[in-house]
PDB file of N, CA and C in Angstrom:
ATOM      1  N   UNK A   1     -38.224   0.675  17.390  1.00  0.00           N
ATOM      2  CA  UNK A   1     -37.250  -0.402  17.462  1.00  0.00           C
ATOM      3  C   UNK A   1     -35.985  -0.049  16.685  1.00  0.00           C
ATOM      4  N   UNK A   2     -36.607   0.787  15.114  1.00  0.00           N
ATOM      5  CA  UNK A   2     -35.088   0.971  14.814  1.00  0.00           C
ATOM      6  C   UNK A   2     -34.264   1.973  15.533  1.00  0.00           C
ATOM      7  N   UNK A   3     -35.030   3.020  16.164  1.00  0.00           N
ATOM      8  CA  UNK A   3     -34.425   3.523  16.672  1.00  0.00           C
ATOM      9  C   UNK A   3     -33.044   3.335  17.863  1.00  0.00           C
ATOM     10  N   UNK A   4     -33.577   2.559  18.460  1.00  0.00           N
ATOM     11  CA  UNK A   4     -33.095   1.583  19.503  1.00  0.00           C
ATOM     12  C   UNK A   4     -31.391   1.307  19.387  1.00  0.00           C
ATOM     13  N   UNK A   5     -31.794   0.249  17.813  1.00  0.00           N
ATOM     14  CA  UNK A   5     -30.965  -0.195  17.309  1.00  0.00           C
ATOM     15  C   UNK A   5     -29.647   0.852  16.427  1.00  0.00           C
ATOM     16  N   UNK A   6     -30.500   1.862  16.125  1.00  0.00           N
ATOM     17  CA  UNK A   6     -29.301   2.652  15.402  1.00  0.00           C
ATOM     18  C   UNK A   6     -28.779   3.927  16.555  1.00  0.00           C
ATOM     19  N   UNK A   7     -29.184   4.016  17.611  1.00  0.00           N
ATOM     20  CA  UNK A   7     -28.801   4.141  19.115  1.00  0.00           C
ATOM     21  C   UNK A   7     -27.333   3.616  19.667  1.00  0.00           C
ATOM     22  N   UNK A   8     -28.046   2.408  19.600  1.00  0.00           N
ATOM     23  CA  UNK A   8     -27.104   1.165  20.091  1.00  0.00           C
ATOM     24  C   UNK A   8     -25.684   1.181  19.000  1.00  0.00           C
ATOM     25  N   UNK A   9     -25.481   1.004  18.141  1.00  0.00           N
ATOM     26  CA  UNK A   9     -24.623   0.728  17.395  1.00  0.00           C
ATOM     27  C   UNK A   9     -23.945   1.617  16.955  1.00  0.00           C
ATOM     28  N   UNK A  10     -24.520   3.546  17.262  1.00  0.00           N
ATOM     29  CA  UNK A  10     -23.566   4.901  17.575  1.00  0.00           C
ATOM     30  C   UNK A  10     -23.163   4.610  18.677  1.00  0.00           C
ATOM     31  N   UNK A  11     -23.592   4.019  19.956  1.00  0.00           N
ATOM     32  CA  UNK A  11     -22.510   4.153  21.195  1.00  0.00           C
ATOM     33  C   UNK A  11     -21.857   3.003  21.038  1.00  0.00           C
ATOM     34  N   UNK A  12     -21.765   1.925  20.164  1.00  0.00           N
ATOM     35  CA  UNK A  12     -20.710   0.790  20.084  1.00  0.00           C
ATOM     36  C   UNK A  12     -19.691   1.183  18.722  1.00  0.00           C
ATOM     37  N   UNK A  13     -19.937   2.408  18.159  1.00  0.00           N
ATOM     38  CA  UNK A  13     -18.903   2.446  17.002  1.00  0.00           C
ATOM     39  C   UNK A  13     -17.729   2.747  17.796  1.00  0.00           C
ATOM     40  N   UNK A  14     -16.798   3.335  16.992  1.00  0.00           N
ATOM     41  CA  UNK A  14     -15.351   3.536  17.692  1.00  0.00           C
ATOM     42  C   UNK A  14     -15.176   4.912  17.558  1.00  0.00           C
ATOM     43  N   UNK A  15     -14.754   5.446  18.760  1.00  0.00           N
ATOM     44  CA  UNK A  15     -14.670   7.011  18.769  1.00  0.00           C
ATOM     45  C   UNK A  15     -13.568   7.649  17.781  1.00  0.00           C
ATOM     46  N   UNK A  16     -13.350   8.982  17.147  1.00  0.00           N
ATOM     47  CA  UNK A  16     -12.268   9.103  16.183  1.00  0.00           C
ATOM     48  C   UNK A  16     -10.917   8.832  17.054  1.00  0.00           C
ATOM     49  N   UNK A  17     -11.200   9.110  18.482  1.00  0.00           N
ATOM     50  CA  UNK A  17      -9.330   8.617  18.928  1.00  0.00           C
ATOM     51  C   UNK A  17      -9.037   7.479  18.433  1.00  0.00           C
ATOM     52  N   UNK A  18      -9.929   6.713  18.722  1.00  0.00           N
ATOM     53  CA  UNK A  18      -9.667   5.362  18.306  1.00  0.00           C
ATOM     54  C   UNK A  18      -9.275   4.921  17.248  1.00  0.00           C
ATOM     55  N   UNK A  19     -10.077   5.206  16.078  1.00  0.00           N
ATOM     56  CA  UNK A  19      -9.683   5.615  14.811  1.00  0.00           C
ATOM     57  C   UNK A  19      -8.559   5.717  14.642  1.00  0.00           C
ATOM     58  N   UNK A  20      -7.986   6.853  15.106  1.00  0.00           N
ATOM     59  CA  UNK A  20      -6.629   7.409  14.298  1.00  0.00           C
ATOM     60  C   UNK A  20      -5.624   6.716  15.043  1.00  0.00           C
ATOM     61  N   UNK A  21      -5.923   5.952  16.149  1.00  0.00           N
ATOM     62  CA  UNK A  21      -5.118   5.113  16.630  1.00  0.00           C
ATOM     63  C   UNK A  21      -4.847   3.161  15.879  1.00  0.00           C
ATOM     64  N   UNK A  22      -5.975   2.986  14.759  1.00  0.00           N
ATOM     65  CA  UNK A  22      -6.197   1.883  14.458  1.00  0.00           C
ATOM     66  C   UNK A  22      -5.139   2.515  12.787  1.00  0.00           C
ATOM     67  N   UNK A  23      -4.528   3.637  12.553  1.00  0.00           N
ATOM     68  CA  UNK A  23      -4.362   3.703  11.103  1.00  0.00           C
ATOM     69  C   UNK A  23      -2.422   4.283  11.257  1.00  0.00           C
ATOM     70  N   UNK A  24      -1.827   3.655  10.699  1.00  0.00           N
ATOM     71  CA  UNK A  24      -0.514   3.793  10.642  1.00  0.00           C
ATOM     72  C   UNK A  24      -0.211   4.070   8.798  1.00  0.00           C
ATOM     73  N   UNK A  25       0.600   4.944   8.671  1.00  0.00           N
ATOM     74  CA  UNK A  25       0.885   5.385   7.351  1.00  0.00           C
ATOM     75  C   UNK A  25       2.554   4.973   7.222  1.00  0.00           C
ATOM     76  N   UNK A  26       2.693   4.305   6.453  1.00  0.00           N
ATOM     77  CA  UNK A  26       4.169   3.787   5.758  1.00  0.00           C
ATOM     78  C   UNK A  26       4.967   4.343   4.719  1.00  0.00           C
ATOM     79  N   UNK A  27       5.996   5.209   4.516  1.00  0.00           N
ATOM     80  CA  UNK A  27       6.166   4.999   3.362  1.00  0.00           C
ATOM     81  C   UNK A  27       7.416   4.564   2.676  1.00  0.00           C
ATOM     82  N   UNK A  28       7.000   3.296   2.365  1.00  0.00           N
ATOM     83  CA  UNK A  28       7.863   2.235   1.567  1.00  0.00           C
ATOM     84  C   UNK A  28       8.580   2.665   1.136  1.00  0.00           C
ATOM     85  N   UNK A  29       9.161   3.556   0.105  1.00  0.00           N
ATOM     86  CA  UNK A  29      10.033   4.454  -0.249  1.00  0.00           C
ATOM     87  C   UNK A  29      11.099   4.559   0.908  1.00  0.00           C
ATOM     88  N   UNK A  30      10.764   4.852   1.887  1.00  0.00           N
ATOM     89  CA  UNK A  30      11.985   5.276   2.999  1.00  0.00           C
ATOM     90  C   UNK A  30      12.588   4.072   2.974  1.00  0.00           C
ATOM     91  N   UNK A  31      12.383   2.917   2.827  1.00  0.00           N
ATOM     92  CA  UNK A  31      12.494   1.422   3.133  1.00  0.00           C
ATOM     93  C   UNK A  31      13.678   1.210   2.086  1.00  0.00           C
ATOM     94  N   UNK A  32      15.104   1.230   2.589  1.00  0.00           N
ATOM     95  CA  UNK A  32      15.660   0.241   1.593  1.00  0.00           C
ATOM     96  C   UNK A  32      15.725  -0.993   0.722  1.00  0.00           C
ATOM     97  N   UNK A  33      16.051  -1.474  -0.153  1.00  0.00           N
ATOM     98  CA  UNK A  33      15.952  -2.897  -0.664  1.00  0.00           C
ATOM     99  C   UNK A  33      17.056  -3.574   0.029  1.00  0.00           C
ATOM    100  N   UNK A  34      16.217  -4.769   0.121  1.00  0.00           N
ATOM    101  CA  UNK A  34      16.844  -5.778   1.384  1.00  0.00           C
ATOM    102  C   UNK A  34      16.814  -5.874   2.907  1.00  0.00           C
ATOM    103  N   UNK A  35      16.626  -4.565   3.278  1.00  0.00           N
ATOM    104  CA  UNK A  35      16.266  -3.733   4.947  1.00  0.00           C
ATOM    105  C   UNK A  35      15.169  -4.339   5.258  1.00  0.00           C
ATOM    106  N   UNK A  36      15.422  -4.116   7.013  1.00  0.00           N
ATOM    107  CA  UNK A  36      13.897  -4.116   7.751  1.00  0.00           C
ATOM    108  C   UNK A  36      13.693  -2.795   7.917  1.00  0.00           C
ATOM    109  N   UNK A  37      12.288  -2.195   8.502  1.00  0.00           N
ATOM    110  CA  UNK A  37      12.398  -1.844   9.488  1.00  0.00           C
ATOM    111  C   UNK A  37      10.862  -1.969  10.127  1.00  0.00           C
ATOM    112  N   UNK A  38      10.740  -1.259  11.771  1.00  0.00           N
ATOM    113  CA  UNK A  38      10.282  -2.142  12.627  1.00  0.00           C
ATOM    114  C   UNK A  38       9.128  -0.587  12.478  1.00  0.00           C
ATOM    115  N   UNK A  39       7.815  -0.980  13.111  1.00  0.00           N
ATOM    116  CA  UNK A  39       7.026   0.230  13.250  1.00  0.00           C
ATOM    117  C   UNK A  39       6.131  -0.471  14.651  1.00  0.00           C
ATOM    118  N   UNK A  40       5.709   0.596  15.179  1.00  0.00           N
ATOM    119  CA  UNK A  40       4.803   0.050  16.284  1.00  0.00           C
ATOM    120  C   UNK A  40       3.313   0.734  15.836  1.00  0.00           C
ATOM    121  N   UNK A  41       2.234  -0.448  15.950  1.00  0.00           N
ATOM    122  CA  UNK A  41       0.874  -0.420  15.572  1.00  0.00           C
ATOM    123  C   UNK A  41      -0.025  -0.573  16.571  1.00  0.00           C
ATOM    124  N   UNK A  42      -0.756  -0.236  16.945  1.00  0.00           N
ATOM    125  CA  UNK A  42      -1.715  -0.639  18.609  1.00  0.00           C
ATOM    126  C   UNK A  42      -1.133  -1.171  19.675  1.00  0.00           C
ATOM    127  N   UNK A  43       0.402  -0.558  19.604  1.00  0.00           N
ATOM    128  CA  UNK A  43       0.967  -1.177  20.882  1.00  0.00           C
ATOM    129  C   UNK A  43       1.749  -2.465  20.378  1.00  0.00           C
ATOM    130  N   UNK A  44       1.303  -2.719  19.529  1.00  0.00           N
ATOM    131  CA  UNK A  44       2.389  -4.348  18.879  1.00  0.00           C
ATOM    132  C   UNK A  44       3.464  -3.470  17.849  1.00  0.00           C
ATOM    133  N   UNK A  45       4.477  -4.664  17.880  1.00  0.00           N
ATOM    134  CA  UNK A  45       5.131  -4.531  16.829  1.00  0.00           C
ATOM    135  C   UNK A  45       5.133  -5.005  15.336  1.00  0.00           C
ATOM    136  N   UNK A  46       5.338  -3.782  14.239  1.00  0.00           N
ATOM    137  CA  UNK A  46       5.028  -4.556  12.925  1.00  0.00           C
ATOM    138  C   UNK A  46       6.567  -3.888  12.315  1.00  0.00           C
ATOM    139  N   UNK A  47       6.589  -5.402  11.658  1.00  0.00           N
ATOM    140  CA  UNK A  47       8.014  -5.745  11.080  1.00  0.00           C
ATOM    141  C   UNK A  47       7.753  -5.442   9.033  1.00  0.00           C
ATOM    142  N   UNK A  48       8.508  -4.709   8.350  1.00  0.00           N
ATOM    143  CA  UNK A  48       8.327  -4.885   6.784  1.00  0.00           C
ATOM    144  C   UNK A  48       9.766  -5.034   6.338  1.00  0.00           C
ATOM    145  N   UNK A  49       9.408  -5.894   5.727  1.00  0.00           N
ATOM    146  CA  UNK A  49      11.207  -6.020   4.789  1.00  0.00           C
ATOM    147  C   UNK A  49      10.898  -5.835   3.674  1.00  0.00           C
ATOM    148  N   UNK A  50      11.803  -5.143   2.737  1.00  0.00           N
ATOM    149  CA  UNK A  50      11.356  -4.737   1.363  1.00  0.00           C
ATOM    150  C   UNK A  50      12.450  -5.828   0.955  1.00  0.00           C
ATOM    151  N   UNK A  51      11.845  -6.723   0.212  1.00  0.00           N
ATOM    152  CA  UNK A  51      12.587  -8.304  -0.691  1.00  0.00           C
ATOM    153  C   UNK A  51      13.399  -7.491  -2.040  1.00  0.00           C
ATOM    154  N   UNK A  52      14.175  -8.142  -2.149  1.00  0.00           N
ATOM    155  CA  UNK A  52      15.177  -7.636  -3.013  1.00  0.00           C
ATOM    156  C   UNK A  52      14.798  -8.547  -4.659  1.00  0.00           C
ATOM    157  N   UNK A  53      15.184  -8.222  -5.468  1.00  0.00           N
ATOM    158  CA  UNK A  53      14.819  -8.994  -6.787  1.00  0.00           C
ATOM    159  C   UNK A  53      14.906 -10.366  -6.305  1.00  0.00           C
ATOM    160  N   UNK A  54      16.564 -10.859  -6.372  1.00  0.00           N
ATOM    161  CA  UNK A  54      16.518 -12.049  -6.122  1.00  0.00           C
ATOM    162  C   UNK A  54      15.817 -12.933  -5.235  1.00  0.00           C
ATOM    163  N   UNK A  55      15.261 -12.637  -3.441  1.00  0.00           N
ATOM    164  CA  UNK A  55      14.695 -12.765  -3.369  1.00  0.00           C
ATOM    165  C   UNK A  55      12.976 -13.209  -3.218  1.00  0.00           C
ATOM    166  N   UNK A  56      12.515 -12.375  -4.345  1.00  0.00           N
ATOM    167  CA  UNK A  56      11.222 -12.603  -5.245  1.00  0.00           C
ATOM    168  C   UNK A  56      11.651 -13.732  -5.877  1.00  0.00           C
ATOM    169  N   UNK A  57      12.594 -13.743  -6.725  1.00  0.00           N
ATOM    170  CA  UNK A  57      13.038 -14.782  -7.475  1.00  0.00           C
ATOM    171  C   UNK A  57      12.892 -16.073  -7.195  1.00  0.00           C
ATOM    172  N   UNK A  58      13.514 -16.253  -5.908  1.00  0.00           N
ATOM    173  CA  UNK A  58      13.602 -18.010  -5.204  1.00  0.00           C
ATOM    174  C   UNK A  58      12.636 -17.951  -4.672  1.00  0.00           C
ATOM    175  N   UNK A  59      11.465 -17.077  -3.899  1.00  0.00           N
ATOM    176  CA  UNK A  59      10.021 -17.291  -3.693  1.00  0.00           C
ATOM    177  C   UNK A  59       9.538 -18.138  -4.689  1.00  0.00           C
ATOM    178  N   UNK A  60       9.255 -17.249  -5.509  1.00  0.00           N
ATOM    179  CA  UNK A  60       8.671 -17.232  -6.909  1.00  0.00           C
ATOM    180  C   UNK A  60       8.632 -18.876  -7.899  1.00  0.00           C
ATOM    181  N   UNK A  61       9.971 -19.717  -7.572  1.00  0.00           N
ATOM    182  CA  UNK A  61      10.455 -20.396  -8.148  1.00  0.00           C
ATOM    183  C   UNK A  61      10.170 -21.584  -7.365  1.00  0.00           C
ATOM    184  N   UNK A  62       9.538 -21.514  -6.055  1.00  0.00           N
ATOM    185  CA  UNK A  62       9.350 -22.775  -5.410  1.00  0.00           C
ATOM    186  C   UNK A  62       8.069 -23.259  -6.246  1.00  0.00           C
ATOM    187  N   UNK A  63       7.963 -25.024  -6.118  1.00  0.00           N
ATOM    188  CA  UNK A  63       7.059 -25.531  -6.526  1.00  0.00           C
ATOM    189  C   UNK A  63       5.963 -25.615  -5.390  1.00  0.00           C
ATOM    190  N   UNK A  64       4.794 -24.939  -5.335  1.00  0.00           N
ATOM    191  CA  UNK A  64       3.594 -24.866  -4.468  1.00  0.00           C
ATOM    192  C   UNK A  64       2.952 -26.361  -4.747  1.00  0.00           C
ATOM    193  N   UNK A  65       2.991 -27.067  -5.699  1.00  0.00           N
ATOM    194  CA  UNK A  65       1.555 -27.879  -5.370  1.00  0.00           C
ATOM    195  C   UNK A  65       2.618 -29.144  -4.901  1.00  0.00           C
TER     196      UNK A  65
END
Protein backbone atom coordinates (compact mmCIF):
# COMPACT_ATOMS: atom_id res chain seq x y z
CA UNK A 1 0.00 0.00 0.00
CA UNK A 2 2.79 2.28 0.77
CA UNK A 3 4.16 1.58 -2.06
CA UNK A 4 1.28 2.60 -4.12
CA UNK A 5 1.14 5.69 -2.42
CA UNK A 6 4.75 6.86 -2.67
CA UNK A 7 4.27 5.82 -6.53
CA UNK A 8 1.47 8.01 -6.78
CA UNK A 9 2.77 11.15 -5.35
CA UNK A 10 6.42 10.77 -7.62
CA UNK A 11 4.14 10.96 -10.71
CA UNK A 12 2.05 13.94 -9.13
CA UNK A 13 5.25 15.93 -7.97
CA UNK A 14 6.34 18.63 -10.38
CA UNK A 15 8.89 17.88 -12.96
CA UNK A 16 12.29 20.14 -12.62
CA UNK A 17 10.93 22.20 -15.84
CA UNK A 18 8.40 23.07 -13.86
CA UNK A 19 10.34 23.95 -11.08
CA UNK A 20 12.56 26.31 -12.59
CA UNK A 21 9.65 27.75 -14.16
CA UNK A 22 7.80 28.37 -10.62
CA UNK A 23 11.27 30.41 -9.32
CA UNK A 24 12.12 34.01 -10.49
CA UNK A 25 15.31 35.71 -8.98
CA UNK A 26 15.18 39.63 -8.30
CA UNK A 27 17.68 41.74 -7.60
CA UNK A 28 16.43 44.64 -5.65
CA UNK A 29 19.54 46.43 -5.92
CA UNK A 30 18.92 47.05 -9.69
CA UNK A 31 15.61 48.67 -8.42
CA UNK A 32 15.80 52.34 -7.91
CA UNK A 33 14.27 54.20 -4.88
CA UNK A 34 10.91 55.33 -5.74
CA UNK A 35 10.82 53.18 -9.29
CA UNK A 36 8.78 50.36 -10.51
CA UNK A 37 9.66 47.82 -12.29
CA UNK A 38 7.56 45.11 -13.92
CA UNK A 39 8.83 41.24 -14.13
CA UNK A 40 6.87 38.43 -15.69
CA UNK A 41 6.26 35.20 -13.37
CA UNK A 42 4.22 32.07 -14.77
CA UNK A 43 3.01 34.04 -17.47
CA UNK A 44 1.47 36.87 -15.08
CA UNK A 45 2.71 39.99 -14.39
CA UNK A 46 4.60 40.99 -11.12
CA UNK A 47 4.91 44.59 -10.28
CA UNK A 48 7.81 45.81 -7.22
CA UNK A 49 8.23 49.33 -6.24
CA UNK A 50 11.04 50.03 -4.00
CA UNK A 51 9.16 52.82 -1.33
CA UNK A 52 11.25 55.62 -0.70
CA UNK A 53 11.89 56.76 3.10
CA UNK A 54 9.18 59.07 3.14
CA UNK A 55 6.95 56.86 1.88
CA UNK A 56 7.53 54.18 4.72
CA UNK A 57 7.01 57.12 6.74
CA UNK A 58 3.20 58.00 5.97
CA UNK A 59 2.57 54.10 5.83
CA UNK A 60 4.02 53.75 8.99
CA UNK A 61 2.16 56.70 10.60
CA UNK A 62 -1.38 55.66 9.76
CA UNK A 63 -3.52 54.74 12.70
CA UNK A 64 -4.45 50.81 12.09
CA UNK A 65 -6.88 50.14 14.87
Amino acid sequence: MSSLISQFVSIMSASADVLAMSKIEIMLSDIPEGKNMAFRWRGKAMFVHYRTKKEIDEETAIEVS
